[in-house]
C-alpha atoms as a PDB file:
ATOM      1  CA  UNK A   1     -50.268 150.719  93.853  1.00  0.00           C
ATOM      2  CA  UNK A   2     -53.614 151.655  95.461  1.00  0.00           C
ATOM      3  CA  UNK A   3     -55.648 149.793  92.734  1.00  0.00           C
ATOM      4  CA  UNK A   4     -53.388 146.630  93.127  1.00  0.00           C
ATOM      5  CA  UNK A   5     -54.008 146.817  97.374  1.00  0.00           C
ATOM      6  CA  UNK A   6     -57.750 147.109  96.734  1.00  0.00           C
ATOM      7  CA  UNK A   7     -57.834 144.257  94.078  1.00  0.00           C
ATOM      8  CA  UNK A   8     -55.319 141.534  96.366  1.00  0.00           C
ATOM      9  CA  UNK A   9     -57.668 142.333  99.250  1.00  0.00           C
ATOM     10  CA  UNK A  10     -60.613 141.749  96.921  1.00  0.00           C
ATOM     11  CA  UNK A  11     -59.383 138.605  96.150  1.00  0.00           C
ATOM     12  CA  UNK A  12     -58.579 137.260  99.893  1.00  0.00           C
ATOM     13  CA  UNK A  13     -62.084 138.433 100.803  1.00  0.00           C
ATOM     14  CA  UNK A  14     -63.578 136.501  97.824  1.00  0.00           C
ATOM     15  CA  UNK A  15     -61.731 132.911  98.589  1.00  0.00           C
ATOM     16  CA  UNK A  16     -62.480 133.823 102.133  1.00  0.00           C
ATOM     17  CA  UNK A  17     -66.395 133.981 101.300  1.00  0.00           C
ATOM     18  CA  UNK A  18     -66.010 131.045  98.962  1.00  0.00           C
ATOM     19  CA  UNK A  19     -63.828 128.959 102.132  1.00  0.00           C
ATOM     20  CA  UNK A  20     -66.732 129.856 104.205  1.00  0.00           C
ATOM     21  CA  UNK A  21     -69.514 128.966 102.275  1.00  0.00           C
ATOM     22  CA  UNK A  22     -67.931 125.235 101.522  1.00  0.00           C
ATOM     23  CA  UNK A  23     -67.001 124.234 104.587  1.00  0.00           C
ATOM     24  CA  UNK A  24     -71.009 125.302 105.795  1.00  0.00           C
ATOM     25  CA  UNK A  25     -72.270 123.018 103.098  1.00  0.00           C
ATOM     26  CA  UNK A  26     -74.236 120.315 104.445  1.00  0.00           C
ATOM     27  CA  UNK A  27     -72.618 116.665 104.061  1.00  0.00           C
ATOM     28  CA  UNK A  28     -75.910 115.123 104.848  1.00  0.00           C
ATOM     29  CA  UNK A  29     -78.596 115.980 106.698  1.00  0.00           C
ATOM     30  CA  UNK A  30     -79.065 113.119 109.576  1.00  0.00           C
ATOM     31  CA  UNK A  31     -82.894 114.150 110.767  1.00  0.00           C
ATOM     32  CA  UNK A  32     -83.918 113.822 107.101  1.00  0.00           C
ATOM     33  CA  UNK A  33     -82.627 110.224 106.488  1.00  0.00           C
ATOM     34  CA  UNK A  34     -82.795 108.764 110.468  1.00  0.00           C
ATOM     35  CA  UNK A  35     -85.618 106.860 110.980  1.00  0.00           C
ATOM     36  CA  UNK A  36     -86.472 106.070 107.224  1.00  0.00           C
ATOM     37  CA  UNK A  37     -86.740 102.766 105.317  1.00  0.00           C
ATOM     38  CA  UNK A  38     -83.986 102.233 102.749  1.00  0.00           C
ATOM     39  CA  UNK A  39     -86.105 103.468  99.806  1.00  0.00           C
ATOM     40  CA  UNK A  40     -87.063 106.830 101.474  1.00  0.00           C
ATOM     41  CA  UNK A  41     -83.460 106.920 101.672  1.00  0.00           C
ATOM     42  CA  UNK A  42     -82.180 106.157  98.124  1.00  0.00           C
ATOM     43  CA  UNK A  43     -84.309 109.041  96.740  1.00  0.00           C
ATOM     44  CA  UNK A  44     -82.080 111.374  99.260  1.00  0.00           C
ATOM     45  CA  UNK A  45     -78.907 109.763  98.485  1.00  0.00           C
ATOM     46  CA  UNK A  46     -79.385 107.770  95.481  1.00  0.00           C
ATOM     47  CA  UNK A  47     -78.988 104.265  95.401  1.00  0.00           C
ATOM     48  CA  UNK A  48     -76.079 102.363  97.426  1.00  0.00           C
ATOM     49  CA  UNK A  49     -73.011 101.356  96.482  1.00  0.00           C
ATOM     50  CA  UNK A  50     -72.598  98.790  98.712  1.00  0.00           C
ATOM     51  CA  UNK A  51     -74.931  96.289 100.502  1.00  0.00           C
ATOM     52  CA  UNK A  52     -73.645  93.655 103.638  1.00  0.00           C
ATOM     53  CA  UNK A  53     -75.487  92.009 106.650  1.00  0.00           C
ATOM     54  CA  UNK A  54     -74.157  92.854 109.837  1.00  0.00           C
ATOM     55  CA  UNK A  55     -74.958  91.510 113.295  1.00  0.00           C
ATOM     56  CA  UNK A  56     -74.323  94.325 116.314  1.00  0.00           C
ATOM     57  CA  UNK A  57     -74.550  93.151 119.448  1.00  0.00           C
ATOM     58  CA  UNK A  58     -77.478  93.962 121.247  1.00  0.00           C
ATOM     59  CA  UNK A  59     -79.387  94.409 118.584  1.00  0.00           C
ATOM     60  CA  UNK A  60     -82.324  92.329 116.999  1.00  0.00           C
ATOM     61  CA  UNK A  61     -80.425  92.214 114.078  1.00  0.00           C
ATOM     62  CA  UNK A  62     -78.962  90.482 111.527  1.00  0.00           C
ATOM     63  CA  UNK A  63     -79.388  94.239 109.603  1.00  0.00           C
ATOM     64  CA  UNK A  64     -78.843  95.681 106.463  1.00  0.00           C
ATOM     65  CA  UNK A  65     -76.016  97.982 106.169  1.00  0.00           C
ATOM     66  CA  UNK A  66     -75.942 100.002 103.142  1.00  0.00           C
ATOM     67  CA  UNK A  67     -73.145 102.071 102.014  1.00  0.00           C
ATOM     68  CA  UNK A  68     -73.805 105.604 100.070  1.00  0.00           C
ATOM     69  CA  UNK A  69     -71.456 107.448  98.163  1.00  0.00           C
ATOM     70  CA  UNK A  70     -68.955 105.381  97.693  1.00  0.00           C
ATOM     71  CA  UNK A  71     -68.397 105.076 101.357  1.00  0.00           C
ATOM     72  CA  UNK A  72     -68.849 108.160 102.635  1.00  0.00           C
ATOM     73  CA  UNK A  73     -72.111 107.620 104.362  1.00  0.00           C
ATOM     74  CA  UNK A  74     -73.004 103.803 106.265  1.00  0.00           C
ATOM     75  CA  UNK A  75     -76.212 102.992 107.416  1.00  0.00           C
ATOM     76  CA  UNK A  76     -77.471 100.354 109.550  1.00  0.00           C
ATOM     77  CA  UNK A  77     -81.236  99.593 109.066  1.00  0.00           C
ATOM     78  CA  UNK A  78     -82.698  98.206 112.235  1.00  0.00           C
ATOM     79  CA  UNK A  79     -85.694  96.803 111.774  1.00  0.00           C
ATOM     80  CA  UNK A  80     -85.920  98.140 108.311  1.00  0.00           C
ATOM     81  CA  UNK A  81     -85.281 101.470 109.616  1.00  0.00           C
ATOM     82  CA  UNK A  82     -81.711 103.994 109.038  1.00  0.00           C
ATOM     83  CA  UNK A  83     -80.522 103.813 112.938  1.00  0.00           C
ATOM     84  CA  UNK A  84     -77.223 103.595 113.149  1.00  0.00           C
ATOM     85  CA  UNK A  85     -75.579 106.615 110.720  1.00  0.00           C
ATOM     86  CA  UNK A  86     -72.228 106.852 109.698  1.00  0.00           C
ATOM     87  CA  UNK A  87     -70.364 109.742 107.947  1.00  0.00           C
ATOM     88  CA  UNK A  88     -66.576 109.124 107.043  1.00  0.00           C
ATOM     89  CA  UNK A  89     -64.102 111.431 105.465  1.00  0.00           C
ATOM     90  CA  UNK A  90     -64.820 114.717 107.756  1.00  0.00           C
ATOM     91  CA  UNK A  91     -61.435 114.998 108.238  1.00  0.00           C
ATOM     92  CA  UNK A  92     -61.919 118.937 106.836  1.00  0.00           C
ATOM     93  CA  UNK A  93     -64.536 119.417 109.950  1.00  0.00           C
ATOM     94  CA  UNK A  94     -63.707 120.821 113.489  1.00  0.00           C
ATOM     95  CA  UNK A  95     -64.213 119.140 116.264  1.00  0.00           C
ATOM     96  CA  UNK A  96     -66.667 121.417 117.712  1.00  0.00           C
ATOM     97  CA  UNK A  97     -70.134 122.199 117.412  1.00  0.00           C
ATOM     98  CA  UNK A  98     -70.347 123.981 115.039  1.00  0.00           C
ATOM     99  CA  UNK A  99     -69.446 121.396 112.710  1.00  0.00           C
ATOM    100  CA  UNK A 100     -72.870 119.658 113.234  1.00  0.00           C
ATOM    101  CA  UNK A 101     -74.240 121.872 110.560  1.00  0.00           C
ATOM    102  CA  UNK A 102     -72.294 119.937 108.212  1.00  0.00           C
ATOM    103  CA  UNK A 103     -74.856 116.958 109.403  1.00  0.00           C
ATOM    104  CA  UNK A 104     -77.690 119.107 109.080  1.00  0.00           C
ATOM    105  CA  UNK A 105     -77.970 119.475 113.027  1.00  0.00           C
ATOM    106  CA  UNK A 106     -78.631 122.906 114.685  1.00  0.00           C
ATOM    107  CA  UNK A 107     -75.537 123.629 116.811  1.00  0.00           C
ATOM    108  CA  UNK A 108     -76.082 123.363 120.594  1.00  0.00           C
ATOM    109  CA  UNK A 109     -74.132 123.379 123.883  1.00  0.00           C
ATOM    110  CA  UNK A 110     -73.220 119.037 124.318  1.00  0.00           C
ATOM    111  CA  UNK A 111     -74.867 117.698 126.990  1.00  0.00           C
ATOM    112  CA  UNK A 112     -71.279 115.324 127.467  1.00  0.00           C
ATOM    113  CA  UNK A 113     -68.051 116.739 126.018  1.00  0.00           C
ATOM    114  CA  UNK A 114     -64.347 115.769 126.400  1.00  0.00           C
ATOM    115  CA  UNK A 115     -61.181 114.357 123.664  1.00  0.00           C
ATOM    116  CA  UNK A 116     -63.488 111.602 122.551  1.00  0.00           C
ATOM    117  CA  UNK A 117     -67.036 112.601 122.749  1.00  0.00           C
ATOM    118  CA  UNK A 118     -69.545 115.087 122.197  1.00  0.00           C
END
């Protein structure tokens, strides 16, 4: 009965560690692709799988947006550079910040925080 204890509790523990440890994996790390031209970012993320022109306002745009992983990650180049970044499908992530490891960002106190925005 002792040996059966030990190995159940062995077992939480390990799917515990192995939770952990996937939900701490980086999604994609934002300061390494911000800022870069669309080929700096295809050898990060491999090529897109989708490509449209968008217009923002207040931008000196029309932009490309290119779409990574099928969808997962947008990015707007402004002025040939990623600007605006978009990650989908975090619906596994806390709203916290702790979560911004997941975007390869350090966590930190938000300077603005409420329901909507951090």
């Amino acid at each position: 009965m002792k040996s059966m204890i030990c190995a159940i509790f062995t077992v939480i523990i390990a799917f515990t560690i192995i939770a952990a440890d996937s939900f701490g994996q980086t999604i994609v790390s934002i300061p390494d692709i911000a800022g870069k031209t669309p080929q700096e970012v295809a050898k990060i993320l491999d090529d897109p799988t989708a490509k449209e022109v968008v217009n923002p306002s207040r931008t000196p745009c029309p932009c490309d947006k290119l779409t990574y992983n099928n969808g997962q990650i947008e990015i707007v180049f402004i002025k040939g550079r990623a600007d605006w970044i978009t990650v989908n499908s975090m619906n596994d992530a806390a709203y916290s910040k702790n979560s911004l490891s997941l975007l390869g960002i350090a966590a930190r106190d938000p300077d603005i925080s409420n329901s909507n925005v951090m």
